[in-house]
Protein backbone atom coordinates (compact mmCIF):
# COMPACT_ATOMS: atom_id res chain seq x y z
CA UNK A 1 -19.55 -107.16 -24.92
CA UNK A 2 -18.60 -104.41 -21.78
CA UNK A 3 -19.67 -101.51 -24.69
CA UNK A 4 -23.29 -103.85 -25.41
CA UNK A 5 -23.53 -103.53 -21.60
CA UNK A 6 -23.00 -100.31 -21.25
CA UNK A 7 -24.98 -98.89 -23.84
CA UNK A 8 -27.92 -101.38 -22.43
CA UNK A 9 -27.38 -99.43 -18.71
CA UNK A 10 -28.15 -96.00 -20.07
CA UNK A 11 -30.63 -96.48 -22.25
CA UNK A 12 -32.34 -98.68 -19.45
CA UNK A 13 -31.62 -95.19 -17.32
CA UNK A 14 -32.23 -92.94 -19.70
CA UNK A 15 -36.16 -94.84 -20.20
CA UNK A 16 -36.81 -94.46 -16.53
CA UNK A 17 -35.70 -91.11 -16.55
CA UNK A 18 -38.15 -90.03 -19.24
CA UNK A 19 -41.16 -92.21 -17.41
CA UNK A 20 -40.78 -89.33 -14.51
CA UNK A 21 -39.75 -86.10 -16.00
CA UNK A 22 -38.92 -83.30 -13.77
CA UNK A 23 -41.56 -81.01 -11.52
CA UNK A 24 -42.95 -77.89 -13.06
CA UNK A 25 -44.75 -74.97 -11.76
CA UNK A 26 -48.05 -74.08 -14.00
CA UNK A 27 -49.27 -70.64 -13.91
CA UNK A 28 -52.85 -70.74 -13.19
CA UNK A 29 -53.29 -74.21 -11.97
CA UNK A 30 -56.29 -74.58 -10.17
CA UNK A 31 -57.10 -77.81 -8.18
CA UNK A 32 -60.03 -78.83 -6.23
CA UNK A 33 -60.36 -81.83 -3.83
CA UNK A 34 -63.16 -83.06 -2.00
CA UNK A 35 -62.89 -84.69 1.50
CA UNK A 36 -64.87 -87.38 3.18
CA UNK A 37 -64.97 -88.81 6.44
CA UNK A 38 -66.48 -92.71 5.81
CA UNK A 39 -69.33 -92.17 3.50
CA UNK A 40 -69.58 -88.30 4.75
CA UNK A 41 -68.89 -85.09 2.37
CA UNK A 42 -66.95 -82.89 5.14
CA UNK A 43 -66.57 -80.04 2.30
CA UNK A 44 -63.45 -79.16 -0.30
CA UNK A 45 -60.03 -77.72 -0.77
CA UNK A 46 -59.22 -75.54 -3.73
CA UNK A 47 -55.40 -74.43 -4.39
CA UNK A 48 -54.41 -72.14 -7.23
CA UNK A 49 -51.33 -71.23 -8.07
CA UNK A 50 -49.88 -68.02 -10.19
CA UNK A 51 -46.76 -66.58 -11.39
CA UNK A 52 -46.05 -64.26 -8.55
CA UNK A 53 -42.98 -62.17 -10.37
CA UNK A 54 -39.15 -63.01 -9.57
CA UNK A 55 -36.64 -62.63 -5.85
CA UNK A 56 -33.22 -62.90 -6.41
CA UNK A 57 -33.21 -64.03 -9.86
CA UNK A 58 -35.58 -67.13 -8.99
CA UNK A 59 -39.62 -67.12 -10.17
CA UNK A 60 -41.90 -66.64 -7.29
CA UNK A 61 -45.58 -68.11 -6.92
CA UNK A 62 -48.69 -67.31 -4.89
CA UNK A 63 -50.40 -70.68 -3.88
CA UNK A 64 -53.86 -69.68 -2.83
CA UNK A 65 -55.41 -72.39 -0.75
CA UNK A 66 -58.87 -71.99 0.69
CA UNK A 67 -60.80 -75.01 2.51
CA UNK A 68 -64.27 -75.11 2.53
CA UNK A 69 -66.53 -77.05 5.24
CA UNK A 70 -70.03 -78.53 3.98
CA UNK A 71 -72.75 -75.93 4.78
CA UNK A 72 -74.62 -79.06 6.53
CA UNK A 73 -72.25 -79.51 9.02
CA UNK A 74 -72.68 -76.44 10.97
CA UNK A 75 -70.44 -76.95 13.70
CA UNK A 76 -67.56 -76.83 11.22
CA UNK A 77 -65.91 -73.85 10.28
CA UNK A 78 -67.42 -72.96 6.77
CA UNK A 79 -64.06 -71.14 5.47
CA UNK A 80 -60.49 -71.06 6.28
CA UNK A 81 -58.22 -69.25 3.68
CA UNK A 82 -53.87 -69.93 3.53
CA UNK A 83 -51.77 -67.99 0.86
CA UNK A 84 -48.60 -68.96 0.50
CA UNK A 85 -45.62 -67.11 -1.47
CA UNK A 86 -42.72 -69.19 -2.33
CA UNK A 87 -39.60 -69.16 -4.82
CA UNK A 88 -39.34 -72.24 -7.87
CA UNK A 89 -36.69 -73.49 -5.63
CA UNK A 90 -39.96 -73.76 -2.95
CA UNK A 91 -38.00 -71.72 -0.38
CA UNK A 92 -40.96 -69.38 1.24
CA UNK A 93 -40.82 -65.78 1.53
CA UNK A 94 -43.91 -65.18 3.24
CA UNK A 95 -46.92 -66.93 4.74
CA UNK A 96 -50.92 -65.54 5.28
CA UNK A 97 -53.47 -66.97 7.28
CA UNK A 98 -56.03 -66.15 10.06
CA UNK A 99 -54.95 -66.83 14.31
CA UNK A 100 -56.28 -66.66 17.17
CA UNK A 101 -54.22 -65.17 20.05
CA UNK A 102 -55.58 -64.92 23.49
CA UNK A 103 -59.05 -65.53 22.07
CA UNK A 104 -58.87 -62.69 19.60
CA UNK A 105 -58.84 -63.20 15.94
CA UNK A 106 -55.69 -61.84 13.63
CA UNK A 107 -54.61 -61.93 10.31
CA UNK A 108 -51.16 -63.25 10.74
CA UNK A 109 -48.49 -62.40 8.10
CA UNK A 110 -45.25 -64.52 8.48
CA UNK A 111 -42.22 -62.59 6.65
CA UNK A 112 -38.82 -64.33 5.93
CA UNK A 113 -35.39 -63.05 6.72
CA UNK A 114 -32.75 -65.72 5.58
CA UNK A 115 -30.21 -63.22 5.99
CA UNK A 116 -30.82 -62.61 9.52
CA UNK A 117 -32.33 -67.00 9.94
CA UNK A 118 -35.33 -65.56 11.51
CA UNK A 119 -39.24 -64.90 10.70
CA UNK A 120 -41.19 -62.24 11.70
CA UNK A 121 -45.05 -62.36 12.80
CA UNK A 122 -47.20 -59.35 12.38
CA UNK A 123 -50.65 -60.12 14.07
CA UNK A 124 -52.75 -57.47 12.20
CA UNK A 125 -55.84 -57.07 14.42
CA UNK A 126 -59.33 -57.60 12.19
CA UNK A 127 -61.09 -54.99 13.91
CA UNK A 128 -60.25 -51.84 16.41
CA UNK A 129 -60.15 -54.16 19.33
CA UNK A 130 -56.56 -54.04 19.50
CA UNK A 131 -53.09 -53.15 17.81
CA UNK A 132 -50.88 -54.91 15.80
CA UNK A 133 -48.72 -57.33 17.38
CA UNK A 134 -44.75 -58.99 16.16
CA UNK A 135 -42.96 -61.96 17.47
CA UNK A 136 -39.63 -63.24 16.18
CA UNK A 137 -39.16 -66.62 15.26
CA UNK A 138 -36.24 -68.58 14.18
CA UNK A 139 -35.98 -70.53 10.95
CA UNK A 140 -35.07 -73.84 10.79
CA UNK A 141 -33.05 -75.86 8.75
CA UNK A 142 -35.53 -77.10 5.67
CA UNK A 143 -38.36 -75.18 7.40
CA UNK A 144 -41.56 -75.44 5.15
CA UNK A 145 -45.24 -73.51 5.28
CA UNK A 146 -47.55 -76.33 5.72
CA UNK A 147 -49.41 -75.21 2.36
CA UNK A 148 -46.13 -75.51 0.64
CA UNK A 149 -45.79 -79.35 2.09
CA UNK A 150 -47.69 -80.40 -0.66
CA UNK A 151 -45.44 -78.49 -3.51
CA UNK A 152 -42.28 -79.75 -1.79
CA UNK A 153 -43.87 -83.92 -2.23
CA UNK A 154 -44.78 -82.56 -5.69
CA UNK A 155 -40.90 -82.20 -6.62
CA UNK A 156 -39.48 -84.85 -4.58
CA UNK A 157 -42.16 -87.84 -5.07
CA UNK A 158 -40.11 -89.00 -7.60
CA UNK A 159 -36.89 -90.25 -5.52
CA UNK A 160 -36.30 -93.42 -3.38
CA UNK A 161 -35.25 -91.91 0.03
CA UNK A 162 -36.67 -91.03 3.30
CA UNK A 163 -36.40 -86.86 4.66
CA UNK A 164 -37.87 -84.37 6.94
CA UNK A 165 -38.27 -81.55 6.79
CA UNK A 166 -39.33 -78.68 9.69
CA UNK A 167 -42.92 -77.01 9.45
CA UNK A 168 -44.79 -74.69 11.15
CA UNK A 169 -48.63 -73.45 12.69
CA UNK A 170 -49.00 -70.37 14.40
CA UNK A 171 -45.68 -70.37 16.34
CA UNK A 172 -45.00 -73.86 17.12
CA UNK A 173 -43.31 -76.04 14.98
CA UNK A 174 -42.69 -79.83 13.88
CA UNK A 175 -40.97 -82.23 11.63
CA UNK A 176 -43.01 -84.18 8.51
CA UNK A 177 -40.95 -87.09 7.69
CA UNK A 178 -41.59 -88.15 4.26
CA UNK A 179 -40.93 -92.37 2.70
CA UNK A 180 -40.60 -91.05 -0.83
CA UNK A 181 -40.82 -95.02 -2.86
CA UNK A 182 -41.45 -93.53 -6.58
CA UNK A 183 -43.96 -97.08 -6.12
CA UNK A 184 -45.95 -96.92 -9.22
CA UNK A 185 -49.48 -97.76 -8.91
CA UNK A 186 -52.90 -97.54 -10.71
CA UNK A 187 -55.02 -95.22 -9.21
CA UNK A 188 -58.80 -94.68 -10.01
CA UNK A 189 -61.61 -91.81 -9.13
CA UNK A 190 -64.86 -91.64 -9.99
CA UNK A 191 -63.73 -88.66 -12.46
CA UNK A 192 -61.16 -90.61 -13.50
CA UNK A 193 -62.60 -94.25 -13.78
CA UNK A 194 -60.08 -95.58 -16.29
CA UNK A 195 -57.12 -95.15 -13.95
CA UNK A 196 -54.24 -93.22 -13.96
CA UNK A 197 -50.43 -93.59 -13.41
CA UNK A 198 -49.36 -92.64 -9.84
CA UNK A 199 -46.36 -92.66 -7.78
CA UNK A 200 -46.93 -93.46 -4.10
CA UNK A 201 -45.52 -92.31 -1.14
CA UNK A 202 -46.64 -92.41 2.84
CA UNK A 203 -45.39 -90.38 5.90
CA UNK A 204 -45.64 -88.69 9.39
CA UNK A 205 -46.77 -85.59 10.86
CA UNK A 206 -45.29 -85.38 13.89
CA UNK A 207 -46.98 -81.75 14.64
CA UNK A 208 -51.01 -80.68 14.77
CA UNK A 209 -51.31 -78.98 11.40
CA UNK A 210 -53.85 -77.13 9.59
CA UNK A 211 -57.70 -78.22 10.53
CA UNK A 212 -56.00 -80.93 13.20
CA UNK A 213 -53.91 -82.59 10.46
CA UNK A 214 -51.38 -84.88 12.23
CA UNK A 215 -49.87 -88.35 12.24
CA UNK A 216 -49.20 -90.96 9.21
CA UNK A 217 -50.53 -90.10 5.78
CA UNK A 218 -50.35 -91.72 2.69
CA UNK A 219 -50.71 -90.40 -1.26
CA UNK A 220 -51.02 -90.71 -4.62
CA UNK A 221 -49.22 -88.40 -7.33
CA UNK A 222 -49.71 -88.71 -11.01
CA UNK A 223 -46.58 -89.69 -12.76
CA UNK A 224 -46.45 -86.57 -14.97
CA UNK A 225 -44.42 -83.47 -14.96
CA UNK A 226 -47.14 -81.57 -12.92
CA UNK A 227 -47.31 -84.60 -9.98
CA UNK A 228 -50.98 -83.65 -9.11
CA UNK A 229 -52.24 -85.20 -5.36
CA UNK A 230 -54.80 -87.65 -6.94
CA UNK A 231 -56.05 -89.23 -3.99
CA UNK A 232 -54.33 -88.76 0.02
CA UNK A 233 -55.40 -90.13 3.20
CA UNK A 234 -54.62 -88.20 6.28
CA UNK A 235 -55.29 -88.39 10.00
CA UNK A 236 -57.49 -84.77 11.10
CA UNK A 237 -59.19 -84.26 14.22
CA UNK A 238 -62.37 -86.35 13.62
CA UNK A 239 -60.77 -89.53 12.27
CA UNK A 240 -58.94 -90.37 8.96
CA UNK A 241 -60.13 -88.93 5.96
CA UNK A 242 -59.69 -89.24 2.23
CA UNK A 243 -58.81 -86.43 -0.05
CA UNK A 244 -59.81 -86.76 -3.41
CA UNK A 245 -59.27 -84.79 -6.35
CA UNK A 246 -62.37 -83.89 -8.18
CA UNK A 247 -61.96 -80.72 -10.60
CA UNK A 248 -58.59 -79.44 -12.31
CA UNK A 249 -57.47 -76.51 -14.72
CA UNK A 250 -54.08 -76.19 -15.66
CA UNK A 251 -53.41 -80.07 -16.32
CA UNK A 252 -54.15 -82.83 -18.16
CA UNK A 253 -53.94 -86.84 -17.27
CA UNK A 254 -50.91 -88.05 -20.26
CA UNK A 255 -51.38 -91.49 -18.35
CA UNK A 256 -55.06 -92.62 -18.35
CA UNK A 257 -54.55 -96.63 -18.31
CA UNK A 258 -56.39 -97.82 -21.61
């Protein structure tokens, strides 16, 4: 009877197991989301992600991430552009995106030291107005870019545990606490009407992130391998807002609900 028991407990384990399997990277994913504000288009987000080469024995990707406003909306900033670099293990190594300092715009390159538990900053003026600037700053334990947020839920939306991590935005930086559930639920779109497997989670911002982001937020993750953000809602500097995802290369739904 104990050895019935037994082999009842693992294969009950082992079923679960296969229900979730584990993250992967996919060269040349390319998703695109579309955000709305109540019944209002406020534009898209597109991230694509490549095989970046290898550091320290580990792959490396670029995570290309550009967010664009709807041309209607003219008081919106029609682009903003984030590339991230990061190791499979989704440690970063270095971080791009566009600053203001003083009132004068900068590409901003953030370079990782682990070595020495520091980051530096090179402002890199975008025209003759000035020279390039560098600030120091330290890394924190489990210190995240806030474009590889999303790849770090991606992995861990499986578990049943609470955890924060440390991210930053220009040179101020915050904790995101994250209520991982692995709650599955049935999530539709209008591109995917049928439905579609998804693991839920919810959490907290407890810093002003990229275009205002801040606060709770909640999320839906397919229940595949590849974990893609089906549908999010997050807290931004107008209201709350719903990300959907609308257009994808690189993955297909295993889990459309029949």
């Amino acid at each position: 009877m104990k050895t019935l028991i037994l082999i009842f407990i693992l294969s009950t384990s082992f079923c679960f197991a296969d229900e979730f399997p584990a993250f992967r990277f996919v060269d040349g994913e390319e998703l695109t989301f579309r955000v709305n504000y109540s019944f209002f288009n406020l534009g898209t987000i597109t991230a694509q992600v490549n095989h970046d080469g290898e550091k320290d024995g580990l792959k490396t990707f670029h995570i290309h991430l550009t967010i664009t406003s709807n041309p209607l909306l003219f008081w919106v900033n029609n682009q903003s552009v984030y590339d991230s670099y990061i190791d499979e293990n989704l440690r970063p190594l270095k971080f791009i995106t566009n600053e203001k300092v003083d009132g004068k715009p900068y590409k901003a390159e953030y370079l990782f030291d682990y070595t020495a538990k520091r980051m530096e900053r090179l402002l890199l003026p975008v025209d003759d107005s000035d020279s390039t600037k560098h600030d120091y700053l330290p890394i924190k334990p489990n210190m995240i870019d806030g474009i590889s947020l999303i790849f770090y839920a991606r992995s861990q939306v499986h578990q049943q545990r609470k955890d924060t991590v440390n991210t930053f935005i220009e040179n101020n930086s915050g904790d995101v606490i994250f209520d991982f559930m692995n709650k599955e639920q049935v999530t539709d779109t209008d591109e995917l009407p049928e439905g579609i497997k998804t693991a839920y989670f919810k959490g907290l911002l407890n810093i002003k992130g990229i275009a205002g982001v801040s606060g709770p937020f909640e999320a839906y993750f397919s229940r595949d391998a590849s974990r893609v953000p089906l549908k999010s809602y997050l807290e931004v500097f107008i209201g709350h807002v719903t990300i959907t995802l609308v257009k994808w290369k690189g993955w297909k739904p295993l889990e459309l609900i029949e």
